[in-house]
Protein backbone atom coordinates (compact mmCIF):
# COMPACT_ATOMS: atom_id res chain seq x y z
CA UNK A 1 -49.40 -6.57 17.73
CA UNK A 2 -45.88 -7.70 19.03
CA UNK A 3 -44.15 -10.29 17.19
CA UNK A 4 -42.47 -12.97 19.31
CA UNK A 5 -39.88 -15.68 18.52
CA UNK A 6 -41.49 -19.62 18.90
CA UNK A 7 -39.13 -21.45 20.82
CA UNK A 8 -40.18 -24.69 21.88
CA UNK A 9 -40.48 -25.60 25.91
CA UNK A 10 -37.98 -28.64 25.24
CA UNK A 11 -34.57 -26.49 24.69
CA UNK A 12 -31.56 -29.08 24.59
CA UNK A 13 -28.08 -27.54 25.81
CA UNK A 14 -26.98 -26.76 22.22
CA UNK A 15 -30.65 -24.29 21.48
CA UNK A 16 -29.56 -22.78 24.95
CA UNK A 17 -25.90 -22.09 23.50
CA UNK A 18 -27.31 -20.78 20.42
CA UNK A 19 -28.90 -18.13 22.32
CA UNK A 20 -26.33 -16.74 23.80
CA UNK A 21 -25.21 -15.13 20.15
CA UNK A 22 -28.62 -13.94 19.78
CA UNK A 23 -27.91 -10.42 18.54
CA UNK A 24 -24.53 -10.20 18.22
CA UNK A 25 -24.84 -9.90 14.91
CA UNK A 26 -27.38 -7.15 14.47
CA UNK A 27 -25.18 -4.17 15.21
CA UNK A 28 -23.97 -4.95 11.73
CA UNK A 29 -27.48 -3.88 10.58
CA UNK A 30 -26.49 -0.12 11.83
CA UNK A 31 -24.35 -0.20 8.46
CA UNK A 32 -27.07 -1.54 6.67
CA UNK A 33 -29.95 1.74 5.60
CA UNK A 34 -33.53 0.34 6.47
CA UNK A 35 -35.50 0.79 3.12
CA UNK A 36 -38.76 0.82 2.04
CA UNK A 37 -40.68 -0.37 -1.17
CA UNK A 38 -44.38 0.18 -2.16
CA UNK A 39 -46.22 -0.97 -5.33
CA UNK A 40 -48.56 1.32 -6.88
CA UNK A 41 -50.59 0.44 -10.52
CA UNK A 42 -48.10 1.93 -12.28
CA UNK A 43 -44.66 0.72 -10.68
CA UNK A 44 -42.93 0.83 -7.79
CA UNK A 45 -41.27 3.62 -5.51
CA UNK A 46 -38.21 2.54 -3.27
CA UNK A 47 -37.01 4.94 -0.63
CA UNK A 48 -33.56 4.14 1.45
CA UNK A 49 -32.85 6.04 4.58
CA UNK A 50 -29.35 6.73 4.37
CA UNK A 51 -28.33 9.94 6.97
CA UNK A 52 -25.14 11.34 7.36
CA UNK A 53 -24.08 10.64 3.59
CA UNK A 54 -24.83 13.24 0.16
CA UNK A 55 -25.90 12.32 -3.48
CA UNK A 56 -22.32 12.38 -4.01
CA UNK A 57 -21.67 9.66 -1.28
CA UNK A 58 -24.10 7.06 -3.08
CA UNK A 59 -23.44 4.97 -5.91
CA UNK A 60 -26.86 3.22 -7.81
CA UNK A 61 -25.79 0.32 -10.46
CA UNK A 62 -28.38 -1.15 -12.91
CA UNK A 63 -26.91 -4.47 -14.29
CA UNK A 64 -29.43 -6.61 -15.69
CA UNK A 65 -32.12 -7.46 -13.29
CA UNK A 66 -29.75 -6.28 -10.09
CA UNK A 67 -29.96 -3.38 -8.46
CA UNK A 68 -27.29 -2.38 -6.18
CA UNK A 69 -27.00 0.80 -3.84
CA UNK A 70 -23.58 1.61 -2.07
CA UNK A 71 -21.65 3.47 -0.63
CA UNK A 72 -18.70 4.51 1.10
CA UNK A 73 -16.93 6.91 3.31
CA UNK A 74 -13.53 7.36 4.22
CA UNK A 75 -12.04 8.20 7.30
CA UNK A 76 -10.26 11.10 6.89
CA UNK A 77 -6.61 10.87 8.72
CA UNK A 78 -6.90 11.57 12.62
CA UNK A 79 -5.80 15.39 13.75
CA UNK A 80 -5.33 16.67 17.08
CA UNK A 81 -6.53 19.85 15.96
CA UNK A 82 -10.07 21.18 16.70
CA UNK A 83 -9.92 19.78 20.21
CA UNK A 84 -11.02 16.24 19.25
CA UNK A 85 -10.47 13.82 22.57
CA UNK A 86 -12.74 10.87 21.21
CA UNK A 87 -12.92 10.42 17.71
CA UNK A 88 -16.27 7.64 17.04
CA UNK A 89 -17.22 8.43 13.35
CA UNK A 90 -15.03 6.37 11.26
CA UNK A 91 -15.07 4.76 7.95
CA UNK A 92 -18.46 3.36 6.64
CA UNK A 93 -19.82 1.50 3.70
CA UNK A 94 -22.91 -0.91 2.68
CA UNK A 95 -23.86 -2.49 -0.26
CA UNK A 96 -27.55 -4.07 -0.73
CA UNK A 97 -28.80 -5.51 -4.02
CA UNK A 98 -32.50 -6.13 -4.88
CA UNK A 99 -33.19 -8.01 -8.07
CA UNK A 100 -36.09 -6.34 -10.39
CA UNK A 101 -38.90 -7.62 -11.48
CA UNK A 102 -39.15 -8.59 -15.44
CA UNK A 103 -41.83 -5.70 -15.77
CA UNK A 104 -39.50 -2.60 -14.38
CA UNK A 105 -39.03 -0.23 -17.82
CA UNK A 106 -35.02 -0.13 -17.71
CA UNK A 107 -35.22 3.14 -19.55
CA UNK A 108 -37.27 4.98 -17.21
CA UNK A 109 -35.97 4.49 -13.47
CA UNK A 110 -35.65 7.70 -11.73
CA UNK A 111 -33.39 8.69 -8.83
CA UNK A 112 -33.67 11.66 -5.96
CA UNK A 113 -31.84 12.27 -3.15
CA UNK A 114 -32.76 15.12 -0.64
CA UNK A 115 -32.30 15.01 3.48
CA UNK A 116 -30.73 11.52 3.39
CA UNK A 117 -33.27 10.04 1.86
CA UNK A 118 -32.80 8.14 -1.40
CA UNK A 119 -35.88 7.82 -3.82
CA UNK A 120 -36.16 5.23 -6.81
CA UNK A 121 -39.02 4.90 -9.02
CA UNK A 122 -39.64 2.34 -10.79
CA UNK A 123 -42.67 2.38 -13.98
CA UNK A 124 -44.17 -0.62 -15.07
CA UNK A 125 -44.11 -1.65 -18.90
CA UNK A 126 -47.13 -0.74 -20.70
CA UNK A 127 -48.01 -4.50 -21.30
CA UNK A 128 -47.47 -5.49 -17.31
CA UNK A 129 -49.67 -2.74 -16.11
CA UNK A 130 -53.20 -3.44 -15.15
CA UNK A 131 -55.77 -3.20 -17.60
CA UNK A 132 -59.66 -2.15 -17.28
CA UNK A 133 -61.55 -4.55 -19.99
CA UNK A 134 -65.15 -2.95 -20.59
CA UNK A 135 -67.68 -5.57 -20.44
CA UNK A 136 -70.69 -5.17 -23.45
CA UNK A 137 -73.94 -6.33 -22.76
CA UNK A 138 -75.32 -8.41 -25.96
């Protein structure tokens, strides 16, 4: 199924101006790492694509109920040795936050990086996570 922006049949002169900085914005977005989160019963797992950097790249801050994954990479000072005629890989950073839910255990997040992927879990406390309640028959 293909998503598709609504835009009304009646565009005034300003909607049409609009539209011509449709996307000029989203090259921005290569800086920012696509991630994913999935709940599970007994937390959550968060995995952020980041290629091209190490473990040693990232930084992962717990303050509070924020969450905030960054990063950044100097450019190192242009040579003319090595035969280098166009130089494109510069200087990068991002920063994303993503505030927790009340029920993430603080003590117990866990963090993995391997093949530019970065991997958070997250457990639930014992009182937030789902509970079976046997039903007796009287």
């Amino acid at each position: 199924m293909n998503l598709v922006r609504y835009e009304p049949t009646t565009l005034s002169l300003l909607n049409s101006f609009d539209r011509l900085f449709d996307g000029i914005y989203e090259n921005n977005a290569v800086n920012t790492p696509a991630v994913d989160v999935r709940e599970t019963e007994t937390g959550w797992h968060m995995e952020v694509d980041l290629p091209g950097l190490s473990d040693k790249d990232v930084e992962v801050k717990l303050d509070n109920n924020l969450l905030t994954i960054g990063s950044r990479k100097e450019q190192k000072p242009a040579e003319k040795k090595n035969g280098y005629v166009l130089r494109e890989r510069r200087s990068s950073s991002f920063c994303r936050s993503f505030v927790l839910p009340e029920e993430v255990d603080r003590e117990k997040i866990e963090a993995a990086f391997s093949n530019g992927v970065l991997s958070l879990s997250f457990l639930k406390v014992p009182a937030a996570q789902p509970k079976t309640i046997e039903v007796k028959v009287k």
